[in-house]
C-alpha atoms as a PDB file:
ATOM      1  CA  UNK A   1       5.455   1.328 -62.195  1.00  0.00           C
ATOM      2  CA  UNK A   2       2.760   0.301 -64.535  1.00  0.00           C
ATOM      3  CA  UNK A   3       4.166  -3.547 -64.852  1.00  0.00           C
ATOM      4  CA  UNK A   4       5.357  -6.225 -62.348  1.00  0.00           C
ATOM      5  CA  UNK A   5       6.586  -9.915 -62.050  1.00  0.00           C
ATOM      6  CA  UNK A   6       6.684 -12.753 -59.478  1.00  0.00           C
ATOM      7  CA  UNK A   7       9.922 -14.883 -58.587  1.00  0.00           C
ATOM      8  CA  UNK A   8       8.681 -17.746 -56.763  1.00  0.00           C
ATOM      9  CA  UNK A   9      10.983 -19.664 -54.540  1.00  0.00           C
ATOM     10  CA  UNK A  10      10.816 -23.745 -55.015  1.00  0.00           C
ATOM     11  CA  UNK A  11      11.168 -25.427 -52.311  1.00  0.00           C
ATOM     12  CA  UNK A  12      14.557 -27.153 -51.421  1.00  0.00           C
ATOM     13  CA  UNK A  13      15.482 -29.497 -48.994  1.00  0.00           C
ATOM     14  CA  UNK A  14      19.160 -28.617 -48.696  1.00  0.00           C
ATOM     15  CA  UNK A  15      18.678 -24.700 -48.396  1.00  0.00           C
ATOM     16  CA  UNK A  16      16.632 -22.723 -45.926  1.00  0.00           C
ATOM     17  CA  UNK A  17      13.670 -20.186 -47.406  1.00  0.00           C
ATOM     18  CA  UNK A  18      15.420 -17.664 -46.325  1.00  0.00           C
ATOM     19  CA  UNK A  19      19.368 -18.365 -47.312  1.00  0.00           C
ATOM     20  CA  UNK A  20      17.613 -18.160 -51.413  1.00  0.00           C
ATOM     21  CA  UNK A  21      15.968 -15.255 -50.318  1.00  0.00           C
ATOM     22  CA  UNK A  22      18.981 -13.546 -49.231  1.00  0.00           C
ATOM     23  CA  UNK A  23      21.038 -14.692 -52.644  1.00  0.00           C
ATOM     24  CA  UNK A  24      18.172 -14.008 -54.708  1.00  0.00           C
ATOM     25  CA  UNK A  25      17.697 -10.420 -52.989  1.00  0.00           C
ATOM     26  CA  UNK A  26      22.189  -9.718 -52.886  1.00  0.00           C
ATOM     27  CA  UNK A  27      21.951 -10.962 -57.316  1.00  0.00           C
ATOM     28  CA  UNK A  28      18.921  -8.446 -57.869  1.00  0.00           C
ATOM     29  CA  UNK A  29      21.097  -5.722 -55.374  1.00  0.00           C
ATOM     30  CA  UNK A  30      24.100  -5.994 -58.048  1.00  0.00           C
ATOM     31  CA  UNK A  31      22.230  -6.064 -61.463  1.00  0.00           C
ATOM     32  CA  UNK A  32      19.988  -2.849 -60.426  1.00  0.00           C
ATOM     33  CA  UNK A  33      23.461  -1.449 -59.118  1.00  0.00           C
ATOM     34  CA  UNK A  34      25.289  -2.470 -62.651  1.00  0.00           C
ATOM     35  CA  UNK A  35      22.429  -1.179 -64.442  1.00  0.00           C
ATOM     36  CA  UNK A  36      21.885   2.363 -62.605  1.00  0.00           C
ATOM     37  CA  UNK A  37      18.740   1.521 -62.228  1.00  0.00           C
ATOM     38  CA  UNK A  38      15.989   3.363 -59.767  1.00  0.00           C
ATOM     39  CA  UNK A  39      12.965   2.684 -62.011  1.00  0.00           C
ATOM     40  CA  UNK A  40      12.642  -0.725 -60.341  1.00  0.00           C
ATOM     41  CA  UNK A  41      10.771  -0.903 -57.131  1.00  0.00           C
ATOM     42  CA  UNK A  42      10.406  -4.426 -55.147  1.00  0.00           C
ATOM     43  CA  UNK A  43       7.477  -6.113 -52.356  1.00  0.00           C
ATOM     44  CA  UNK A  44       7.374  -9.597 -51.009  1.00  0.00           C
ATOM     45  CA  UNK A  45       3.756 -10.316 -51.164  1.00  0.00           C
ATOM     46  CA  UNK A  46       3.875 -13.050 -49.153  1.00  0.00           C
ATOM     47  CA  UNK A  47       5.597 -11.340 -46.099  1.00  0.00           C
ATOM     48  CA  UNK A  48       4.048 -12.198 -42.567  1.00  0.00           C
ATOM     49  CA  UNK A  49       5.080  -9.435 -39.745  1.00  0.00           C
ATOM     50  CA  UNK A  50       3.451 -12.023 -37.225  1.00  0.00           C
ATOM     51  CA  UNK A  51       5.835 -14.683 -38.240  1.00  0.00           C
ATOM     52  CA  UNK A  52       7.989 -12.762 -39.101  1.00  0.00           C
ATOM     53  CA  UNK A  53       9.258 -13.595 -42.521  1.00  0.00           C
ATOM     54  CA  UNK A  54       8.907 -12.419 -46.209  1.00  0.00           C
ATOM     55  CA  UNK A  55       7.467 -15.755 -47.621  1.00  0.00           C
ATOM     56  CA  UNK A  56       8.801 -17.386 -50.613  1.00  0.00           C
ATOM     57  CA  UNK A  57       7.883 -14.222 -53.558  1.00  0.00           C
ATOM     58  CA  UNK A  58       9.941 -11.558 -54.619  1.00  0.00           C
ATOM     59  CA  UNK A  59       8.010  -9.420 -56.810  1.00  0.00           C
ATOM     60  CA  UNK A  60       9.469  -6.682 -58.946  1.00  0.00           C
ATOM     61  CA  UNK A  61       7.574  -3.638 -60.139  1.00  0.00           C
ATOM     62  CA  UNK A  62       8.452  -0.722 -62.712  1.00  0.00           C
ATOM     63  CA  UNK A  63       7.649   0.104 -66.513  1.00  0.00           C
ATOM     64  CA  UNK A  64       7.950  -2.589 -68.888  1.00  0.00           C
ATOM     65  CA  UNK A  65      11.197  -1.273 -70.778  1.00  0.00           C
ATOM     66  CA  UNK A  66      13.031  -1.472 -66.911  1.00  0.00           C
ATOM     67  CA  UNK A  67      11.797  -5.123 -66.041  1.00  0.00           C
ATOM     68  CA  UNK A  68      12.517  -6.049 -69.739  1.00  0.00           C
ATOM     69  CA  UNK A  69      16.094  -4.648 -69.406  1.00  0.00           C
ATOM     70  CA  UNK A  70      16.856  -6.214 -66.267  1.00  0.00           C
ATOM     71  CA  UNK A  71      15.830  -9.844 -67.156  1.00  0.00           C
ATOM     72  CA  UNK A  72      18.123  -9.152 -70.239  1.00  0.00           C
ATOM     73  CA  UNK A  73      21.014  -9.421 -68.178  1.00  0.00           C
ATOM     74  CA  UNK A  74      22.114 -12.383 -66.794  1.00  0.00           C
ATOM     75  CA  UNK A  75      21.628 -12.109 -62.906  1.00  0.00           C
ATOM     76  CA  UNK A  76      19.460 -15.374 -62.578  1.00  0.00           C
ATOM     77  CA  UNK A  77      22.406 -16.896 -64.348  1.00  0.00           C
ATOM     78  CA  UNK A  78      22.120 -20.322 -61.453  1.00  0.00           C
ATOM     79  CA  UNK A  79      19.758 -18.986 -59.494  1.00  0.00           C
ATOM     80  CA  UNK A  80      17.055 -20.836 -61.861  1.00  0.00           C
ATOM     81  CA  UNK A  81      17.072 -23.929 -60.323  1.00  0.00           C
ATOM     82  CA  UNK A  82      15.832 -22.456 -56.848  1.00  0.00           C
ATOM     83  CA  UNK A  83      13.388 -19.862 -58.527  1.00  0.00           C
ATOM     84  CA  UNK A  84       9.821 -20.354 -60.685  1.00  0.00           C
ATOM     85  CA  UNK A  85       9.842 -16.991 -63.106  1.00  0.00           C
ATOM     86  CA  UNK A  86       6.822 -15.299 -63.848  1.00  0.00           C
ATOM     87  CA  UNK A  87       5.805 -13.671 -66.803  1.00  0.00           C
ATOM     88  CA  UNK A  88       5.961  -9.816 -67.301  1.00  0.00           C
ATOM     89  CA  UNK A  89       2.356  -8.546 -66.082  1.00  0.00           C
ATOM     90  CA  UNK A  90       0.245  -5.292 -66.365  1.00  0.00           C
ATOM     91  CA  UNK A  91      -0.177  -4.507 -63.260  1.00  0.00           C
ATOM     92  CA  UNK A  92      -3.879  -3.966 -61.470  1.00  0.00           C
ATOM     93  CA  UNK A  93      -5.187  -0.483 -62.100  1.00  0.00           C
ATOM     94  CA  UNK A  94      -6.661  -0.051 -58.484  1.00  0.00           C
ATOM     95  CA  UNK A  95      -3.170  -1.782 -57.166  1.00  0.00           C
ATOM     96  CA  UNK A  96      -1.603   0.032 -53.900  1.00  0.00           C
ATOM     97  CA  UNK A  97       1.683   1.760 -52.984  1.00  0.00           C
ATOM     98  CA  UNK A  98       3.486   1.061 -49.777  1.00  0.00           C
ATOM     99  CA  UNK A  99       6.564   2.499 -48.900  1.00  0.00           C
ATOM    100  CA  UNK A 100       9.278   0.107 -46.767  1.00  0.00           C
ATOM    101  CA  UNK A 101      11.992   1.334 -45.653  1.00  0.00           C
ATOM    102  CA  UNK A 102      14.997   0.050 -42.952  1.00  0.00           C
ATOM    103  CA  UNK A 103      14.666   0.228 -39.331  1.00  0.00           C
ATOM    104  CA  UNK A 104      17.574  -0.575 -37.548  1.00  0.00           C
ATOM    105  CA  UNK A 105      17.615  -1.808 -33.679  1.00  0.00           C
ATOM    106  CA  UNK A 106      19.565   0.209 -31.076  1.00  0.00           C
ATOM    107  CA  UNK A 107      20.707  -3.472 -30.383  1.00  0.00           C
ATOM    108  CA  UNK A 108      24.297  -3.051 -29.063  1.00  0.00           C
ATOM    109  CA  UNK A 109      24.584  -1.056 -25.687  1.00  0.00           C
ATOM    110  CA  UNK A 110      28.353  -1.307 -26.493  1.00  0.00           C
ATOM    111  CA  UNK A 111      28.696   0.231 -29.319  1.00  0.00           C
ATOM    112  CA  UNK A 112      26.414   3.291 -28.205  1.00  0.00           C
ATOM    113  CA  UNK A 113      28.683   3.521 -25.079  1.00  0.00           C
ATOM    114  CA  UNK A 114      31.476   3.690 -27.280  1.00  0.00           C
ATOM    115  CA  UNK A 115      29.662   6.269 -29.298  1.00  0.00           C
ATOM    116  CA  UNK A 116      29.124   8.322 -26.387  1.00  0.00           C
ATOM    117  CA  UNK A 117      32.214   8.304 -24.965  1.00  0.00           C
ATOM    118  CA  UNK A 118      33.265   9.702 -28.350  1.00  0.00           C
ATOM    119  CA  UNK A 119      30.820  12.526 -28.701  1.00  0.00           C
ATOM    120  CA  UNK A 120      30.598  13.500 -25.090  1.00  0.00           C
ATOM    121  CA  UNK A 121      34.082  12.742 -23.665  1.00  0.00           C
ATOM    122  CA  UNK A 122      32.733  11.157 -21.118  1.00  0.00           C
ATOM    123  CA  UNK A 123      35.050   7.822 -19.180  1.00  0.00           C
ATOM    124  CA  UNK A 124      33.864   4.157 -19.748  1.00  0.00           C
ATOM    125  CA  UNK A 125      32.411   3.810 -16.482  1.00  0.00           C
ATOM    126  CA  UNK A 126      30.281   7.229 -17.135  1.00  0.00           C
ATOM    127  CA  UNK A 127      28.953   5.785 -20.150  1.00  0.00           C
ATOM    128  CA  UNK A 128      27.777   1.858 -18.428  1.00  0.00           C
ATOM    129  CA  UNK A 129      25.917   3.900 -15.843  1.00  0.00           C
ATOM    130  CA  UNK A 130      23.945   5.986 -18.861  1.00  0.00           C
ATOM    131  CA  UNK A 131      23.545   3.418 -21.410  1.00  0.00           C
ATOM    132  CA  UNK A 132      23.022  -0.390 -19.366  1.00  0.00           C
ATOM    133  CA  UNK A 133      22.856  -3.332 -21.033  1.00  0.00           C
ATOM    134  CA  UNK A 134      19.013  -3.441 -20.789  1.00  0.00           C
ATOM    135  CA  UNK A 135      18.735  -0.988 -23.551  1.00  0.00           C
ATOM    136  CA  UNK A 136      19.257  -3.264 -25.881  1.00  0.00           C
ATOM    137  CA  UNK A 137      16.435  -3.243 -28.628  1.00  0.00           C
ATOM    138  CA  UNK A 138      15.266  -6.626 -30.708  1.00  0.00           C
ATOM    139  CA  UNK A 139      12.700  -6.246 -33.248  1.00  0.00           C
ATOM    140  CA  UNK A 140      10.625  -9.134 -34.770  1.00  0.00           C
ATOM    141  CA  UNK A 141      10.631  -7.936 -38.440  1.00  0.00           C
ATOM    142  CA  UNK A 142      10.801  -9.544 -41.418  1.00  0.00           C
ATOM    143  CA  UNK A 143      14.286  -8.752 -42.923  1.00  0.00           C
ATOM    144  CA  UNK A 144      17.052  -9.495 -45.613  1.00  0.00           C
ATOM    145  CA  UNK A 145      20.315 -10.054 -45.062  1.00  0.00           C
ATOM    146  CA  UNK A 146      22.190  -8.123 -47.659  1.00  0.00           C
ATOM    147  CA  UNK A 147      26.181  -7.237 -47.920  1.00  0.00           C
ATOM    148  CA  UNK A 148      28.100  -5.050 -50.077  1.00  0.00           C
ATOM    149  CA  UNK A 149      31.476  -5.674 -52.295  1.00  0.00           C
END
């Protein structure tokens, strides 16, 4: 992943930073999915864990033929008007890896009594003794919302 480029969100009164985030992220989800394509890695360089959000960049990362391929298609097709495009770059040679990956919060005691009573037989009552509702887990992460067709 020897090249990258930015997509810069512009800012817009009538949507939130976020909501073109999510649409940009759900359009870049379906062209790497219609193009088979896992030579395309992604950061938001902007992201703030304090905040928590993932700023207003997407930046895309992978050998020039694989960016060059992807922006052949048309998946920005009216997402332009919310987005700045970068150009194709070389990226830094003493430029760092890090690895992100999906964490998901244990944030419905419901559901894991439900999955308890399934796995371990046990009566509803049995399971709202073991699992109360102050298990429930909320993480301050920066995220996207992303859902499948």
């Amino acid at each position: 992943m020897n090249h990258y480029f930015d997509l810069r969100l512009r800012p817009d009164p009538e949507l939130s930073r976020s909501a073109v985030m999510n649409a940009l992220f759900a359009r870049l989800h379906r062209a790497l999915v219609a193009l088979r394509s896992t030579a395309i890695g992604i950061s938001f360089p902007e992201h703030d864990a304090d905040a928590p959000h993932l700023g207003g960049c997407l930046r895309l990362h992978g050998v020039e033929n694989a960016l060059n391929a992807l922006m052949a298609t048309d998946w920005l097709r009216g997402a332009l008007d919310h987005v700045e495009l970068a150009p194709i770059r070389t990226a830094p040679a003493d430029a760092q890896h890090r690895h992100v990956r999906r964490i998901q919060a244990k944030s419905s005691p419901e559901r894991l009594r439900r999955r308890a009573m399934r796995r371990h037989g046990i009566d509803a009552e049995t399971a709202r003794q073991r699992i109360p509702d102050q298990v429930a887990e909320s993480l301050r992460l920066p995220f996207v919302t992303l859902g499948s067709r």
